[in-house]
PDB file of N, CA and C in Angstrom:
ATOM      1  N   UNK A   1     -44.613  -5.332  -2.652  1.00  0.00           N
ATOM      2  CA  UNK A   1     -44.964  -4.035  -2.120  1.00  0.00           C
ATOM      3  C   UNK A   1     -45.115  -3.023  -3.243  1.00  0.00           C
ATOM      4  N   UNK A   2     -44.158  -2.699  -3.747  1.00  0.00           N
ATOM      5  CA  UNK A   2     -43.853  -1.981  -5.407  1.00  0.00           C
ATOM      6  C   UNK A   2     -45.090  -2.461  -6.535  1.00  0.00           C
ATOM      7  N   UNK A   3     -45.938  -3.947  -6.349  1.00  0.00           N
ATOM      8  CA  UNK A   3     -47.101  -4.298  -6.851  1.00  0.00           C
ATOM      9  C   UNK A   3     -48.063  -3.583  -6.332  1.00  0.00           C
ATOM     10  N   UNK A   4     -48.362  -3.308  -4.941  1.00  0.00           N
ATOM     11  CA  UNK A   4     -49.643  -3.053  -4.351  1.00  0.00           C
ATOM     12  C   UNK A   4     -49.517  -1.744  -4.498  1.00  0.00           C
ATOM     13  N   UNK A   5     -48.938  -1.118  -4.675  1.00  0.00           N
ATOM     14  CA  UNK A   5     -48.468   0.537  -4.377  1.00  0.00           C
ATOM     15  C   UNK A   5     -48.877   1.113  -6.004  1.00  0.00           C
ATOM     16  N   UNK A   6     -48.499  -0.121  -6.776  1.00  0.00           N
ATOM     17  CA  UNK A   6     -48.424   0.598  -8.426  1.00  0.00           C
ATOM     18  C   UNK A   6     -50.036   0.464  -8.973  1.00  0.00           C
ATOM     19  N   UNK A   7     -50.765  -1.021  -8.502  1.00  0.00           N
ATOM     20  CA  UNK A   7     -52.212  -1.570  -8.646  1.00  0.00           C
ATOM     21  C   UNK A   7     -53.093  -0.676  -7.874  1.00  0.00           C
ATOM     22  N   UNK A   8     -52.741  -0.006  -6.470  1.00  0.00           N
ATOM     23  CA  UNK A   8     -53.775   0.853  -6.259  1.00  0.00           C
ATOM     24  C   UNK A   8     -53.340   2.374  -6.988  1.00  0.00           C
ATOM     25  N   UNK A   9     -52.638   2.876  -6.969  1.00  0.00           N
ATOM     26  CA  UNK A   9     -52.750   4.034  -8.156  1.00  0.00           C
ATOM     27  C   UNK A   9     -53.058   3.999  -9.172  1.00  0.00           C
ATOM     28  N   UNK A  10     -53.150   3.069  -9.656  1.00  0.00           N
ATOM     29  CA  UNK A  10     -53.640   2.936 -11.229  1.00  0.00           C
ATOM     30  C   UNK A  10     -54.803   2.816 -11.071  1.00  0.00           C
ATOM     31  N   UNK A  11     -55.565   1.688 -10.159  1.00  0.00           N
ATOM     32  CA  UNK A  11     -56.456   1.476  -9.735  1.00  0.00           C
ATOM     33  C   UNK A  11     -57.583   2.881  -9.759  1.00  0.00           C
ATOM     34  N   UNK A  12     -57.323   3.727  -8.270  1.00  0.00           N
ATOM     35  CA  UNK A  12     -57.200   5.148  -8.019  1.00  0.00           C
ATOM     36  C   UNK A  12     -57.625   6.014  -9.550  1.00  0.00           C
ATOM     37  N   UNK A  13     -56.569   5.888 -10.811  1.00  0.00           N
ATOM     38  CA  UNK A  13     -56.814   7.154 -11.236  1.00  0.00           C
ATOM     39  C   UNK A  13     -57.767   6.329 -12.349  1.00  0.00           C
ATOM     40  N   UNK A  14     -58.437   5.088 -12.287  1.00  0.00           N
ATOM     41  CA  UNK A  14     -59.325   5.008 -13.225  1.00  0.00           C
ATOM     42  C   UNK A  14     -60.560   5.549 -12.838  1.00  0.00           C
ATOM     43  N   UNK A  15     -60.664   5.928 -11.756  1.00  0.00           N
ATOM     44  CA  UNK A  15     -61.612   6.485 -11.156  1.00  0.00           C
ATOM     45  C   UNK A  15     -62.016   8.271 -11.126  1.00  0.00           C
ATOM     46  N   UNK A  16     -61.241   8.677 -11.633  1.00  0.00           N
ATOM     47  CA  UNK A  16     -61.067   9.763 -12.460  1.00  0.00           C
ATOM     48  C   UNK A  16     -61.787   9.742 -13.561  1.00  0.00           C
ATOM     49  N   UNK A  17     -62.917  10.803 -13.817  1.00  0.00           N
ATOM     50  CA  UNK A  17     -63.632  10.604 -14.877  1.00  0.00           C
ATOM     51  C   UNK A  17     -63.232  11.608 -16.144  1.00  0.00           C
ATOM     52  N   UNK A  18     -62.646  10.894 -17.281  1.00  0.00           N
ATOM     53  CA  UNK A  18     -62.307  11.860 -18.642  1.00  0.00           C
ATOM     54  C   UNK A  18     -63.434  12.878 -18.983  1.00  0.00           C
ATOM     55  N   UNK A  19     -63.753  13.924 -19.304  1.00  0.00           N
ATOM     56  CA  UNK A  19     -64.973  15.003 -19.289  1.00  0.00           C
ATOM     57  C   UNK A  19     -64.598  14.893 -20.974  1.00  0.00           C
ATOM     58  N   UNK A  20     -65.693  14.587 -22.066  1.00  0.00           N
ATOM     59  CA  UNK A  20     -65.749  14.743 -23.901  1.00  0.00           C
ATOM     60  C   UNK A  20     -65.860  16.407 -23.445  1.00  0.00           C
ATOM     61  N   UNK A  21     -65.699  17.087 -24.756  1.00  0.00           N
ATOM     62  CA  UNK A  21     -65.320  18.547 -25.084  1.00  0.00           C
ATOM     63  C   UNK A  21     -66.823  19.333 -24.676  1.00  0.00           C
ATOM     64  N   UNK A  22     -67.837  18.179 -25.084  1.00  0.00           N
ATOM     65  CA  UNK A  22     -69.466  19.030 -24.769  1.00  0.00           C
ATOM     66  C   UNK A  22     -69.530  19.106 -23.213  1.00  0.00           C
ATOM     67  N   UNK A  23     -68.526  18.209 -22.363  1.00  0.00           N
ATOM     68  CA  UNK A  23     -68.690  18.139 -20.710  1.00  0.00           C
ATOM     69  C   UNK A  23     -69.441  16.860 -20.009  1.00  0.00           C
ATOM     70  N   UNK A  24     -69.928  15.908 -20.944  1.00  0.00           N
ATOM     71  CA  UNK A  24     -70.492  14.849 -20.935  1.00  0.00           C
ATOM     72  C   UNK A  24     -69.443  13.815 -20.012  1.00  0.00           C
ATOM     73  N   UNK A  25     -69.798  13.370 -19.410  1.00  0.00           N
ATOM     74  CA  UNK A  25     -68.737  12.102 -18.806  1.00  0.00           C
ATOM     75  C   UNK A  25     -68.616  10.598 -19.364  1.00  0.00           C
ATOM     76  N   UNK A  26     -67.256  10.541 -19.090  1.00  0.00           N
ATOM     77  CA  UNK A  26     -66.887   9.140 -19.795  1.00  0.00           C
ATOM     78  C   UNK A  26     -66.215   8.016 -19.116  1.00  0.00           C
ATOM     79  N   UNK A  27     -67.128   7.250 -19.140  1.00  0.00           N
ATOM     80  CA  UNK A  27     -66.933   5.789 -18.311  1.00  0.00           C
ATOM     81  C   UNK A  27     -66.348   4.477 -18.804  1.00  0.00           C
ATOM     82  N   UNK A  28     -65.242   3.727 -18.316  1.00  0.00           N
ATOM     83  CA  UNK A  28     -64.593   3.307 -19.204  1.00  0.00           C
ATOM     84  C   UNK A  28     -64.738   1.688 -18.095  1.00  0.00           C
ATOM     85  N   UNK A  29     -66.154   0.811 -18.336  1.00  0.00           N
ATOM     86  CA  UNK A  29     -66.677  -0.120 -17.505  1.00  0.00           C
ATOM     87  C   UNK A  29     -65.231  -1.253 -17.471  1.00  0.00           C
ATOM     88  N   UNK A  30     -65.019  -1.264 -19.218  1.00  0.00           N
ATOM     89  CA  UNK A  30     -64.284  -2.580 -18.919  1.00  0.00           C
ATOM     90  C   UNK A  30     -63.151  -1.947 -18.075  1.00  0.00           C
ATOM     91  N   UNK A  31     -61.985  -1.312 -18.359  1.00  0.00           N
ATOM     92  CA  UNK A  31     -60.952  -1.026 -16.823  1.00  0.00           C
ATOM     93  C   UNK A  31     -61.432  -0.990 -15.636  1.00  0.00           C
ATOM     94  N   UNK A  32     -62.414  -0.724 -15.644  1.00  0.00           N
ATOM     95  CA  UNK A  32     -62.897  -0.959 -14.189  1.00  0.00           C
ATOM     96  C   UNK A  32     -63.039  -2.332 -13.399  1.00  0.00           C
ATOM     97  N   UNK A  33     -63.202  -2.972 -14.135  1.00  0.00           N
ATOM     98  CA  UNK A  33     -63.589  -4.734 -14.232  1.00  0.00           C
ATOM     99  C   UNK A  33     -61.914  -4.881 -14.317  1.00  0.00           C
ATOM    100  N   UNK A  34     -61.194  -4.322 -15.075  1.00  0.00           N
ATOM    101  CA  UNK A  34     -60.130  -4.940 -15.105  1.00  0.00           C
ATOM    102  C   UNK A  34     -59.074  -4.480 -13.673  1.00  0.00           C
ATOM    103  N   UNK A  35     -59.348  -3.391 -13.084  1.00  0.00           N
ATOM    104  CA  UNK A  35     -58.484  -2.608 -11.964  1.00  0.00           C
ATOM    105  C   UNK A  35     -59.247  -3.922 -10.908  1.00  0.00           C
ATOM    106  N   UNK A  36     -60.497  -3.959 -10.949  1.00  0.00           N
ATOM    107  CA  UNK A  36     -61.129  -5.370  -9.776  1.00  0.00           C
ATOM    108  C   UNK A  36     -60.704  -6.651  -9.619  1.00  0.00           C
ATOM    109  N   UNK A  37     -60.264  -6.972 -11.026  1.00  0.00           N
ATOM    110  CA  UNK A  37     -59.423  -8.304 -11.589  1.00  0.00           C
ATOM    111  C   UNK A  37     -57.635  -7.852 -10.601  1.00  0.00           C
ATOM    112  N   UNK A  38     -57.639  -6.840 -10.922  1.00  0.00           N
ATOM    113  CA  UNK A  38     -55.680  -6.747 -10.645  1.00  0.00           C
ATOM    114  C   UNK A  38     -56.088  -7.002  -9.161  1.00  0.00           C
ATOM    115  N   UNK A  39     -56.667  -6.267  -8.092  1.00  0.00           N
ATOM    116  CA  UNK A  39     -56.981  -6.271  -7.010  1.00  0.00           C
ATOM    117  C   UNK A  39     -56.993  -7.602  -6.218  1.00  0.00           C
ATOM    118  N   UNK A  40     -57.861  -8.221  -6.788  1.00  0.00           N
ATOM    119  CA  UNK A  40     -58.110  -9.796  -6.755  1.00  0.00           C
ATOM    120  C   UNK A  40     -56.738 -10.543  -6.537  1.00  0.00           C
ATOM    121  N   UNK A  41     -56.021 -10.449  -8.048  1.00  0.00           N
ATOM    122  CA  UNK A  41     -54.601 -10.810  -8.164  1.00  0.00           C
ATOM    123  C   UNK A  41     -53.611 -10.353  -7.144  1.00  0.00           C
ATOM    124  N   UNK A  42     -53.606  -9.074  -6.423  1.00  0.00           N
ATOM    125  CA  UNK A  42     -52.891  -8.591  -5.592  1.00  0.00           C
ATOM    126  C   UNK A  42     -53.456  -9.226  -4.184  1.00  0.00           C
ATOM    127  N   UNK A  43     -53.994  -9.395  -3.879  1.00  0.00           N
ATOM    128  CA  UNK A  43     -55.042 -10.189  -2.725  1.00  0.00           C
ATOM    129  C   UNK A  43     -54.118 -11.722  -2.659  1.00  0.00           C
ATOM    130  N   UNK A  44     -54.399 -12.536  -3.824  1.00  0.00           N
ATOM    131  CA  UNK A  44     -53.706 -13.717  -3.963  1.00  0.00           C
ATOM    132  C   UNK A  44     -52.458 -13.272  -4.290  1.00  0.00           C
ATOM    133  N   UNK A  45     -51.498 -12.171  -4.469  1.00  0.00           N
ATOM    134  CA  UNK A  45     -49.721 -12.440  -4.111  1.00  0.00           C
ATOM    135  C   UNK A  45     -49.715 -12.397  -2.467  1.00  0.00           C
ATOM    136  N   UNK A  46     -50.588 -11.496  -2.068  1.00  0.00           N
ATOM    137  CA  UNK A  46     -50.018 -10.543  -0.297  1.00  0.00           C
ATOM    138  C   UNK A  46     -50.157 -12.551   0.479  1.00  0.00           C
ATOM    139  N   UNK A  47     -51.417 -13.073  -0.094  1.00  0.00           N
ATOM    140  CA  UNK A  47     -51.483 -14.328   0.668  1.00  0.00           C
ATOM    141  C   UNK A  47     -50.181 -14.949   0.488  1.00  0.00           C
ATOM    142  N   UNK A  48     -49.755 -15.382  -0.858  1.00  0.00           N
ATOM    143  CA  UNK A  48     -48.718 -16.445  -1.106  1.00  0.00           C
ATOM    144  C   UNK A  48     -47.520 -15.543  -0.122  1.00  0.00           C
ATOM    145  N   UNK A  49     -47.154 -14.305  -0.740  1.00  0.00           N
ATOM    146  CA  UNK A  49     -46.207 -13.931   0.484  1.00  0.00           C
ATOM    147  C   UNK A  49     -45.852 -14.290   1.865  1.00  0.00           C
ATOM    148  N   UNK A  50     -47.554 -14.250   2.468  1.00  0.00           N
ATOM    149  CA  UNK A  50     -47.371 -14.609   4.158  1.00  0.00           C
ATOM    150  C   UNK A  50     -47.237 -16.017   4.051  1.00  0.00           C
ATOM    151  N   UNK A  51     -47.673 -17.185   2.957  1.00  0.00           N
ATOM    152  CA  UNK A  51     -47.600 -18.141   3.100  1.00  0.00           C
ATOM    153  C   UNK A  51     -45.792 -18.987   3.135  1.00  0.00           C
ATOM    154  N   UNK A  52     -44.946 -17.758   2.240  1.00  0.00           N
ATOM    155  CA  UNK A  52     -43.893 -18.270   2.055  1.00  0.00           C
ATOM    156  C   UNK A  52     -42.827 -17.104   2.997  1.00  0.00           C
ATOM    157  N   UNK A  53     -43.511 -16.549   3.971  1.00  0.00           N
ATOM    158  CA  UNK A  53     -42.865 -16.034   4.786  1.00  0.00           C
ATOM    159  C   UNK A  53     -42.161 -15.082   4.490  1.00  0.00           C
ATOM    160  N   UNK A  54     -42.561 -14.542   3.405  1.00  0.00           N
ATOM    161  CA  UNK A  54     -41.717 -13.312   2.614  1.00  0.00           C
ATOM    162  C   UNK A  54     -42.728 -12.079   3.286  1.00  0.00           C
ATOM    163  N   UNK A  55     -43.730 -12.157   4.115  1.00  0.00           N
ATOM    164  CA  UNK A  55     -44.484 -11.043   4.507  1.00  0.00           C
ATOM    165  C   UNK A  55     -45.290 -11.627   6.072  1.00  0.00           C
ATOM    166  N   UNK A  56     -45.264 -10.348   6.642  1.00  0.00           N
ATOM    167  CA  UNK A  56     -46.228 -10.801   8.430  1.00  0.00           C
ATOM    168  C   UNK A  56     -47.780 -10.496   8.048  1.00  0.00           C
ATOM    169  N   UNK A  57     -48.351 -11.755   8.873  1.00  0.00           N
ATOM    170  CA  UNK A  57     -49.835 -11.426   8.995  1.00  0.00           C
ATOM    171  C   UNK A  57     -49.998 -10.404   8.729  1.00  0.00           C
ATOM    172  N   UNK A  58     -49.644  -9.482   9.815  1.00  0.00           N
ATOM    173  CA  UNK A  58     -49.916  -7.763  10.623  1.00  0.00           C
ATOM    174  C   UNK A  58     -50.040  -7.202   9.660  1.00  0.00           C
ATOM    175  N   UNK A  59     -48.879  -7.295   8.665  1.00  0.00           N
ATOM    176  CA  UNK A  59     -49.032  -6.251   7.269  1.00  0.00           C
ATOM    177  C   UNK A  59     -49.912  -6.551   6.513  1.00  0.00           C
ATOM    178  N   UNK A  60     -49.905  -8.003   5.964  1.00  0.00           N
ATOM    179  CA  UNK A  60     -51.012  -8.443   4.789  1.00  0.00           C
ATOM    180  C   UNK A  60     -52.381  -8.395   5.463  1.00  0.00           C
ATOM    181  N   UNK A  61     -52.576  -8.368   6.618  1.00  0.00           N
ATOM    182  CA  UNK A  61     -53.905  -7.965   6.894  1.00  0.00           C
ATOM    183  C   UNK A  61     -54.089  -6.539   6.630  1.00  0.00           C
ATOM    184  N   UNK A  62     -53.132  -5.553   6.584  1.00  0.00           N
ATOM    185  CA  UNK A  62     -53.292  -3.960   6.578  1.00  0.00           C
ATOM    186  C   UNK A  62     -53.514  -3.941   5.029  1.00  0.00           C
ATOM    187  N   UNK A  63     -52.673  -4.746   4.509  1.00  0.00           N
ATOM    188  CA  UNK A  63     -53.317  -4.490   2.627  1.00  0.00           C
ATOM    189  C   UNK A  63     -54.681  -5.143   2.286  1.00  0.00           C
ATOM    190  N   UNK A  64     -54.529  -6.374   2.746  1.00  0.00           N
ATOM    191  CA  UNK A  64     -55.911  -7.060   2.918  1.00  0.00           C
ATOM    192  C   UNK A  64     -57.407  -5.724   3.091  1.00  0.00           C
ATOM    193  N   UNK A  65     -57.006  -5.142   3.940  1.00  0.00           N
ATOM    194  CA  UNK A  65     -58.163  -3.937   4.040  1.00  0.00           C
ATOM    195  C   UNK A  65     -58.239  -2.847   3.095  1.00  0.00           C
ATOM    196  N   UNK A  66     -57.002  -2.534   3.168  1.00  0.00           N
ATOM    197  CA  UNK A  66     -56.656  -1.790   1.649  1.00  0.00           C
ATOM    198  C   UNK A  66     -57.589  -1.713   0.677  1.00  0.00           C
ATOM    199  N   UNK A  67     -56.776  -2.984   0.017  1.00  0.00           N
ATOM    200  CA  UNK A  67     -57.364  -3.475  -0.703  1.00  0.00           C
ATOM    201  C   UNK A  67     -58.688  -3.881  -1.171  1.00  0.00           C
ATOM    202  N   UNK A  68     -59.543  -4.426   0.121  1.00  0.00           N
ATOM    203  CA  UNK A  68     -60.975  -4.709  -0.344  1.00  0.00           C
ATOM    204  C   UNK A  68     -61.532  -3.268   0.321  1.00  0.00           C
ATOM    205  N   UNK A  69     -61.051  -2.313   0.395  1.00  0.00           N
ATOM    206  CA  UNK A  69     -61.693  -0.750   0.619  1.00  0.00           C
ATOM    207  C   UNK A  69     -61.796  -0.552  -0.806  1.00  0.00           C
ATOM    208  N   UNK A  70     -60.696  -0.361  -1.632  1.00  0.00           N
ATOM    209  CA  UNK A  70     -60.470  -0.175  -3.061  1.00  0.00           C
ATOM    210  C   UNK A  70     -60.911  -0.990  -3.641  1.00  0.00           C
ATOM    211  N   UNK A  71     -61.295  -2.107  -3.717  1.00  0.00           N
ATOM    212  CA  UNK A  71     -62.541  -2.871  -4.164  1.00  0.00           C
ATOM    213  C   UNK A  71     -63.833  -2.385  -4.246  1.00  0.00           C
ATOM    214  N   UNK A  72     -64.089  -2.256  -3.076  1.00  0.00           N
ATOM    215  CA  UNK A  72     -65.501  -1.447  -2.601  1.00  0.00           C
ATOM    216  C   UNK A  72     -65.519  -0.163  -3.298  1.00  0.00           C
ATOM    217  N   UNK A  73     -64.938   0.595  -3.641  1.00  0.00           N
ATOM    218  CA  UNK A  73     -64.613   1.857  -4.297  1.00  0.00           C
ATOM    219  C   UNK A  73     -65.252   1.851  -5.300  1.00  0.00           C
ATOM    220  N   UNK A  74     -64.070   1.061  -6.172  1.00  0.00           N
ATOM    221  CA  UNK A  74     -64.282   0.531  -7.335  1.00  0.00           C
ATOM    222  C   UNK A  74     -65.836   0.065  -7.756  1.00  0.00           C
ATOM    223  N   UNK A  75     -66.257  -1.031  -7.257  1.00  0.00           N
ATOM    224  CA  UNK A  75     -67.405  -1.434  -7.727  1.00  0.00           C
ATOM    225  C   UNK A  75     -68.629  -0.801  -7.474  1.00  0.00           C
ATOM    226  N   UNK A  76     -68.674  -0.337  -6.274  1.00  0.00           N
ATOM    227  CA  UNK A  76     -69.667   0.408  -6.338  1.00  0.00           C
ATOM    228  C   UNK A  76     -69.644   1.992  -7.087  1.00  0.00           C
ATOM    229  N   UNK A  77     -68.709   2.533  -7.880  1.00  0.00           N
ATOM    230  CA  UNK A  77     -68.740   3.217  -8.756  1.00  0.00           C
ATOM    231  C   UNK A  77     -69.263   2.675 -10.168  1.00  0.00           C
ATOM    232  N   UNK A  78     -68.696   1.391  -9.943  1.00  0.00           N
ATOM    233  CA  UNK A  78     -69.344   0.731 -11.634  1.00  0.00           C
ATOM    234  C   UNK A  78     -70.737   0.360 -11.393  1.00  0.00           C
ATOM    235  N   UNK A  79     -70.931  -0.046 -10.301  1.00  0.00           N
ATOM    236  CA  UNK A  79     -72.665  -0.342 -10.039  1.00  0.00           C
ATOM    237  C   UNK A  79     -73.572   0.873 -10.095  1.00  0.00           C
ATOM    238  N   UNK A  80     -73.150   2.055  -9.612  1.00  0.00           N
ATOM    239  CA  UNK A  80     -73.794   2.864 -10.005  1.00  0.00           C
ATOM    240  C   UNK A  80     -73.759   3.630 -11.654  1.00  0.00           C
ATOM    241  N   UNK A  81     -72.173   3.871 -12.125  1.00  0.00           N
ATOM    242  CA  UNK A  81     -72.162   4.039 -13.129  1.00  0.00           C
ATOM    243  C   UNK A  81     -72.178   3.685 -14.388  1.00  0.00           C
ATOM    244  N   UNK A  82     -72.022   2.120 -14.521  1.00  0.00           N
ATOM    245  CA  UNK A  82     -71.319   1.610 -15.386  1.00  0.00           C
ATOM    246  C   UNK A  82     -72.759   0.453 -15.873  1.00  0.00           C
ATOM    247  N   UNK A  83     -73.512   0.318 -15.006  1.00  0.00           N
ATOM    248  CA  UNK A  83     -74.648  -0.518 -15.231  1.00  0.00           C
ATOM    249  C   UNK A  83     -76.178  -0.062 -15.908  1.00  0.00           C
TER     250      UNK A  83
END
């Protein structure tokens, strides 16, 4: 839980764009790729959880959505920006 909670905020504030001093914006592709990678990884713990009964469907389906919302976020910010 303390994983999914810490991976989407971090997640979250890469999406925050740093402004250079002229006001220009700055895009930082590879974390982005890498916050999609953690996501992924968090996807495959919430499963093993329900698999070892350490978590209910009900919930890991609620991160399950979460999660591939913040996916969707994510990438389609890098598809537009980052490409």
């Amino acid at each position: 839980m303390n994983k999914l909670i810490l991976t989407i905020g971090v997640a979250s504030s890469l999406l925050t764009t740093p402004a250079e001093k002229d006001g220009t914006d700055v895009y930082y592709s590879q974390q982005l790729i890498h916050a999609m990678n953690n996501i992924e990884d968090m996807k495959t713990w919430v499963s093993e959880d329900v698999n070892n009964g350490r978590m209910e469907a009900e919930i890991a389906e609620f991160y399950f959505e979460n999660l591939d919302e913040t996916y969707g976020f994510i990438n389609d910010f890098y598809e537009k920006q980052c490409k």
